[in-house]
C-alpha atoms as a PDB file:
ATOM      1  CA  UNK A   1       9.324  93.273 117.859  1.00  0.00           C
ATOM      2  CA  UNK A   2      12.280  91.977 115.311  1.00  0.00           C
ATOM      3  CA  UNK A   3      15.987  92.047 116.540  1.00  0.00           C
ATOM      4  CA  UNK A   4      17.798  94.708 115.505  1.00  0.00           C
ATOM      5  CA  UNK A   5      19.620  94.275 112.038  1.00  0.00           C
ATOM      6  CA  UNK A   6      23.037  95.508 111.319  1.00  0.00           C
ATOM      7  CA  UNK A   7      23.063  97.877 108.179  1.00  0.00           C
ATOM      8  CA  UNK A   8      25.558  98.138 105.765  1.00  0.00           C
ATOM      9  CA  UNK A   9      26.925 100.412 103.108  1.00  0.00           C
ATOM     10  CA  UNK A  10      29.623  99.489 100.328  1.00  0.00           C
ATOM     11  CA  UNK A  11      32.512  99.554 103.212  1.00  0.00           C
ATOM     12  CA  UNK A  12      31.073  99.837 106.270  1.00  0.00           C
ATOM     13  CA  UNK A  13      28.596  97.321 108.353  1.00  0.00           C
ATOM     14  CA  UNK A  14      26.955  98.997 111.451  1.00  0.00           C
ATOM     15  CA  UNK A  15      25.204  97.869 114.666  1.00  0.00           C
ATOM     16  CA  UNK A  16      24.026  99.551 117.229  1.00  0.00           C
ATOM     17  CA  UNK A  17      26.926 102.084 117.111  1.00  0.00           C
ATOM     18  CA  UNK A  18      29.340  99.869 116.465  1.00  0.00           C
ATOM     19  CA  UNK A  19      31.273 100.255 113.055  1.00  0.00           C
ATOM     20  CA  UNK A  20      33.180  97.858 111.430  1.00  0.00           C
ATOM     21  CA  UNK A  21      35.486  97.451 108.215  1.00  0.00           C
ATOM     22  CA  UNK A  22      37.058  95.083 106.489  1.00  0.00           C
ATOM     23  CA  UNK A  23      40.687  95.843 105.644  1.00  0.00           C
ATOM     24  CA  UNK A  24      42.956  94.041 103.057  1.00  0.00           C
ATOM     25  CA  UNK A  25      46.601  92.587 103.712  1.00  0.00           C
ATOM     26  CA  UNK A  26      48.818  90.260 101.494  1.00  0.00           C
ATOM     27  CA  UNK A  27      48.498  86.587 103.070  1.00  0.00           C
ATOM     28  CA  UNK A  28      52.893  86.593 103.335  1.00  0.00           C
ATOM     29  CA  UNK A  29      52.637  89.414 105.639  1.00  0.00           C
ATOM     30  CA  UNK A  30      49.672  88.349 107.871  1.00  0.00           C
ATOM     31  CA  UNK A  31      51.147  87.895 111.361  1.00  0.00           C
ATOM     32  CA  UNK A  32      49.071  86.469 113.968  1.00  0.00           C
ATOM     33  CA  UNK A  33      48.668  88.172 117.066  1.00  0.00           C
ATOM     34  CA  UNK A  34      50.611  91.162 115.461  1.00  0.00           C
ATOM     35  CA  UNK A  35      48.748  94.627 114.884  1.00  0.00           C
ATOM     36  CA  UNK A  36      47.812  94.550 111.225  1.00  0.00           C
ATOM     37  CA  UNK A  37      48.356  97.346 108.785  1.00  0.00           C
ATOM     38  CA  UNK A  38      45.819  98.016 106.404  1.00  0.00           C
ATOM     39  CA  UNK A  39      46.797  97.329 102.514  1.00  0.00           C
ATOM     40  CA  UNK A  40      43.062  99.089 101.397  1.00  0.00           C
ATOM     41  CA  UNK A  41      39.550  98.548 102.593  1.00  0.00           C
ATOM     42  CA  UNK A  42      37.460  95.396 101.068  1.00  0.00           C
ATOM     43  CA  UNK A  43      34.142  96.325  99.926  1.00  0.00           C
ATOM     44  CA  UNK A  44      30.881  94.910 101.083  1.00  0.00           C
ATOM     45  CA  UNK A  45      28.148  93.483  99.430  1.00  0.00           C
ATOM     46  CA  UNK A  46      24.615  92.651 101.621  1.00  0.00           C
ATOM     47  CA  UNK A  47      22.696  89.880 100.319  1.00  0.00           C
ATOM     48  CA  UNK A  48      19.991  89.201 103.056  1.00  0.00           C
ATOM     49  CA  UNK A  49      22.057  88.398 106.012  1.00  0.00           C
ATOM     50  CA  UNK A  50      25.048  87.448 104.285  1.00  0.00           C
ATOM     51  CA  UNK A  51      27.685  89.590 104.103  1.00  0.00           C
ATOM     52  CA  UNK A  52      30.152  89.225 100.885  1.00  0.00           C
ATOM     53  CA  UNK A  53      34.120  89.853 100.830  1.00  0.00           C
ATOM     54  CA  UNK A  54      36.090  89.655  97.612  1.00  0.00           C
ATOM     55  CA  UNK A  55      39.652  88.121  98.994  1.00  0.00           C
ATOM     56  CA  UNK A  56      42.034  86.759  96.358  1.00  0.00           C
ATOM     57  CA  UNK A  57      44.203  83.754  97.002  1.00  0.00           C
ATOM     58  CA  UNK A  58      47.180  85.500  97.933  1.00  0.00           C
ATOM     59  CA  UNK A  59      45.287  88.020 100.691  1.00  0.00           C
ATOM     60  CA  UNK A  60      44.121  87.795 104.205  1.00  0.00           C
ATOM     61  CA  UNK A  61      41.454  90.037 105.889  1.00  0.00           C
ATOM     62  CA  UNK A  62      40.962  91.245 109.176  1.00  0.00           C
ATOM     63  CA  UNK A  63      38.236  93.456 110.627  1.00  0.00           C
ATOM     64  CA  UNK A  64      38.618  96.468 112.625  1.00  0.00           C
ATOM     65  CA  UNK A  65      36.018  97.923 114.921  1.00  0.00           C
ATOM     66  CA  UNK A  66      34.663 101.259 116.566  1.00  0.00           C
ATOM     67  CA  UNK A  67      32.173 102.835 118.330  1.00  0.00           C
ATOM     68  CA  UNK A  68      30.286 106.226 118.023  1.00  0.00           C
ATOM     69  CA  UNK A  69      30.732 107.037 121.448  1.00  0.00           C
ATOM     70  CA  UNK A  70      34.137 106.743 123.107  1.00  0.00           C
ATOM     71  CA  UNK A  71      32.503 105.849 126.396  1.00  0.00           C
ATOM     72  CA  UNK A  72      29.685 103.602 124.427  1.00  0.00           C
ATOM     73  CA  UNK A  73      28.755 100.324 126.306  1.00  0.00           C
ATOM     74  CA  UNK A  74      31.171  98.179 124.730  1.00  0.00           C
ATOM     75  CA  UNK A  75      30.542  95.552 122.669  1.00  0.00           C
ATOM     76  CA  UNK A  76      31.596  91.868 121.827  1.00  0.00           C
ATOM     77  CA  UNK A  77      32.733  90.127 118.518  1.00  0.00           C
ATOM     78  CA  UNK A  78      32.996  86.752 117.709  1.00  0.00           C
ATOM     79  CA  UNK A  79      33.889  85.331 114.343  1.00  0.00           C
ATOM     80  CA  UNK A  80      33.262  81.125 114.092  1.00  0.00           C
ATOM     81  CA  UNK A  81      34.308  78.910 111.057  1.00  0.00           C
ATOM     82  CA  UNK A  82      32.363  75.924 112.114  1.00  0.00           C
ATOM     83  CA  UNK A  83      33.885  73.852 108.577  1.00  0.00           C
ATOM     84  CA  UNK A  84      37.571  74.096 110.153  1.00  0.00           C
ATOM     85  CA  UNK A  85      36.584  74.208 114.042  1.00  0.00           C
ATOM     86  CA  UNK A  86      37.981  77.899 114.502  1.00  0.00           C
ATOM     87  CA  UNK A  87      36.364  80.720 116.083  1.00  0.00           C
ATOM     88  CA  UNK A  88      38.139  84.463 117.464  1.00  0.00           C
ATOM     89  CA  UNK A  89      36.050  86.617 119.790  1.00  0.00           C
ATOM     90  CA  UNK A  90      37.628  90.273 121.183  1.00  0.00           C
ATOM     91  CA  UNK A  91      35.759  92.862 123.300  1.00  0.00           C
ATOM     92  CA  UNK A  92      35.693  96.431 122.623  1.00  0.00           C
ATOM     93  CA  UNK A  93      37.334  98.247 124.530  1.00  0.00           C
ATOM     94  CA  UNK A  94      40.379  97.548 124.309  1.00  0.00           C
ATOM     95  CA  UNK A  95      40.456  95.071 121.697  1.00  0.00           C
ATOM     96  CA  UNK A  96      39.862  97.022 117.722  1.00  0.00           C
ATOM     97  CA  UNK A  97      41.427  94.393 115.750  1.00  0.00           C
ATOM     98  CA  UNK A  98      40.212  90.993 114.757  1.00  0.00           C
ATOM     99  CA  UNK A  99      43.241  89.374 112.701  1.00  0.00           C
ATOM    100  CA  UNK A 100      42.786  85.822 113.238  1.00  0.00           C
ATOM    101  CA  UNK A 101      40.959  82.406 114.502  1.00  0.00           C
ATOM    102  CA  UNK A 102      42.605  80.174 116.578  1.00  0.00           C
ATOM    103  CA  UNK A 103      41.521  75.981 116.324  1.00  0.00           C
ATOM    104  CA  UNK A 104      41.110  73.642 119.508  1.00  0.00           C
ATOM    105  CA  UNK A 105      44.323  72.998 119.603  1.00  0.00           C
ATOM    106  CA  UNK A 106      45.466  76.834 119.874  1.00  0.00           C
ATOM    107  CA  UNK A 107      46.879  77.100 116.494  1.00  0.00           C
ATOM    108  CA  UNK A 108      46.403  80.732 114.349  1.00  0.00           C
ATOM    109  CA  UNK A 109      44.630  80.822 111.072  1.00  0.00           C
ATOM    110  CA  UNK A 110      44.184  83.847 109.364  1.00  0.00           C
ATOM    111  CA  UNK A 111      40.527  84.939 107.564  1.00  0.00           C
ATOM    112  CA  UNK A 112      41.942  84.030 103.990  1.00  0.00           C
ATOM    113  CA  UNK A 113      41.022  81.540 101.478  1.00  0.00           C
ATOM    114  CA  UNK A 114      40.670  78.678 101.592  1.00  0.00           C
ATOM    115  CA  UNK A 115      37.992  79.163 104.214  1.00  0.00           C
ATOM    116  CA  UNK A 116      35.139  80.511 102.962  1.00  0.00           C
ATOM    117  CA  UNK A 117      31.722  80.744 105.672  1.00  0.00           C
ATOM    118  CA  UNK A 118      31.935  82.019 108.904  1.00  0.00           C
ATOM    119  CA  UNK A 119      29.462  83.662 111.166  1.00  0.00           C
ATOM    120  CA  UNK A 120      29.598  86.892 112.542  1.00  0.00           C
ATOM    121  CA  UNK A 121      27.963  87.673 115.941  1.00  0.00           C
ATOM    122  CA  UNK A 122      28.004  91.315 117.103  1.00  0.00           C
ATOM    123  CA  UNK A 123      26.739  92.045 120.770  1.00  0.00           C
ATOM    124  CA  UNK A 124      26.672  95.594 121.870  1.00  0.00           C
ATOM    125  CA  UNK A 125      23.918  97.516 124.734  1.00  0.00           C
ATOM    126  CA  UNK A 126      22.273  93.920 125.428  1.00  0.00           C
ATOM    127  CA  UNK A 127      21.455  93.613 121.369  1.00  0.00           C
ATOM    128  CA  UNK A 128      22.852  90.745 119.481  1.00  0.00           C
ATOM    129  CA  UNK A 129      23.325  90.303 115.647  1.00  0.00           C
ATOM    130  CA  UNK A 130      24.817  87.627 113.656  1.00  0.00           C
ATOM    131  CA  UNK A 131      25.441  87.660 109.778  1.00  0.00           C
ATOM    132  CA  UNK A 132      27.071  85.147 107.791  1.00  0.00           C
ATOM    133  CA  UNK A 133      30.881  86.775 106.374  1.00  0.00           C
ATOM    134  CA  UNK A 134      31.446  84.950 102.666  1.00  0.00           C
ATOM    135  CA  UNK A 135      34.669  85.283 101.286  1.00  0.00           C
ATOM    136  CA  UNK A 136      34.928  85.091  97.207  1.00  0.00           C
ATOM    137  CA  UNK A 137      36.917  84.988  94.738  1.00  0.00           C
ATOM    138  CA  UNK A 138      36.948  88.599  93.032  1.00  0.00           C
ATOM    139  CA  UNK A 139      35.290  87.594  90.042  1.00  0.00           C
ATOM    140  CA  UNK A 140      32.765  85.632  91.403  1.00  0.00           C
ATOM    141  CA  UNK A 141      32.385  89.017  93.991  1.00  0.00           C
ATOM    142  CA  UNK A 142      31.959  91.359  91.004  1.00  0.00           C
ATOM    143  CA  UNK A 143      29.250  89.188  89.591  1.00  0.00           C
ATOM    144  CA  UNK A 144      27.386  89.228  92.369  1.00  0.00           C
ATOM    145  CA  UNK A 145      27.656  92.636  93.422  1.00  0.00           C
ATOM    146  CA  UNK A 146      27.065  94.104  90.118  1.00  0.00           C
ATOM    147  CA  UNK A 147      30.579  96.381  90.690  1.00  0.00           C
ATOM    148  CA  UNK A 148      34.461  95.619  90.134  1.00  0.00           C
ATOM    149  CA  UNK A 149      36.208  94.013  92.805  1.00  0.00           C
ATOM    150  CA  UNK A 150      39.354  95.773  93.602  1.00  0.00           C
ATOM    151  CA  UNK A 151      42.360  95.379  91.731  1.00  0.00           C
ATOM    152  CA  UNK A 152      44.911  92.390  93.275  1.00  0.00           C
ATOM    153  CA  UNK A 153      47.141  93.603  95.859  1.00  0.00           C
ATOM    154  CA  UNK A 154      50.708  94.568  94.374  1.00  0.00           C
ATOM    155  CA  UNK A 155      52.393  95.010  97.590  1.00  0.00           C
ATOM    156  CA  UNK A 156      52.228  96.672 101.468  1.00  0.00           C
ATOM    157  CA  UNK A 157      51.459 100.319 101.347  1.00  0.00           C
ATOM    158  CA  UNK A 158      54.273 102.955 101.984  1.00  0.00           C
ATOM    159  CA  UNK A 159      55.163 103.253 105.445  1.00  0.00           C
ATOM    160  CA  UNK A 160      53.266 106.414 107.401  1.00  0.00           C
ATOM    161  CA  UNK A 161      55.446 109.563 107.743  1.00  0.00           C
ATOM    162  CA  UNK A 162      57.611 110.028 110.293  1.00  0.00           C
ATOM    163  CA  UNK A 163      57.357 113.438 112.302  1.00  0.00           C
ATOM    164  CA  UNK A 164      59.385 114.629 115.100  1.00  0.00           C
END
């Protein structure tokens, strides 16, 4: 019996009943270790098991995670960039947010240009995945995917409302 595959739509990739997106942020404001705000989501493009990204040269990603089932079994994400010896891994719960890689020697790099490859290993219920995550220049994104990329970021979102 094959391994279970992850499916994917245009902004979504799914495993096992974990969910995951991709969310946009301008590379000045990426923070590491802070809890990122999304700027818009990044679409998705599955070729084989390689997952495409359009990310601009001025833009970071992270990717956020959740499960179908508040009580599901939890699951584990690691994210590796074997070219610059980085590599990020949370656990779900409590961890949603994957913002950033950290190198042997403990320093933060966000998932932005110039980095390009990394693998993507999703664990959840005793099933394991892993998918390659390509980042690409929007144009070279569009081509490939046979849609626009989106447009440039022009700056952070408006802040939420404020009740009370």
């Amino acid at each position: 019996m094959p391994p279970p595959s992850a499916s994917s739509t245009p902004d979504l990739l799914a495993f096992q009943g974990l969910r995951m997106r991709v969310h946009r942020i301008g590379l000045a404001h990426w923070r590491p270790g802070a809890r990122l705000r999304s700027w818009g989501v990044a679409p998705l493009h599955r070729s084989g098991e390689q997952l495409l990204v359009p990310c601009g040269a001025h833009e970071a990603l992270w990717l956020g995670f959740w499960q179908d089932e508040e009580d599901g079994p939890g699951a584990t994400v690691e994210l590796h960039d074997r070219a610059r010896a980085s590599a990020a891994r949370i656990v779900l719960p409590p961890d949603f947010q994957l913002t950033a890689l950290r190198s042997a020697d403990g320093a933060a790099q966000p998932i932005a240009p110039p980095a390009a490859h990394y693998e993507l290993a999703l664990s959840t219920g005793g099933a394991r995945c892993l998918l390659m995550l390509q980042l690409q220049p929007p144009r070279e994104w569009a081509q490939a995917a046979g849609r626009a990329a989106p447009a440039a970021l022009g700056g952070p979102p408006p802040p939420p409302p404020r009740y009370g």
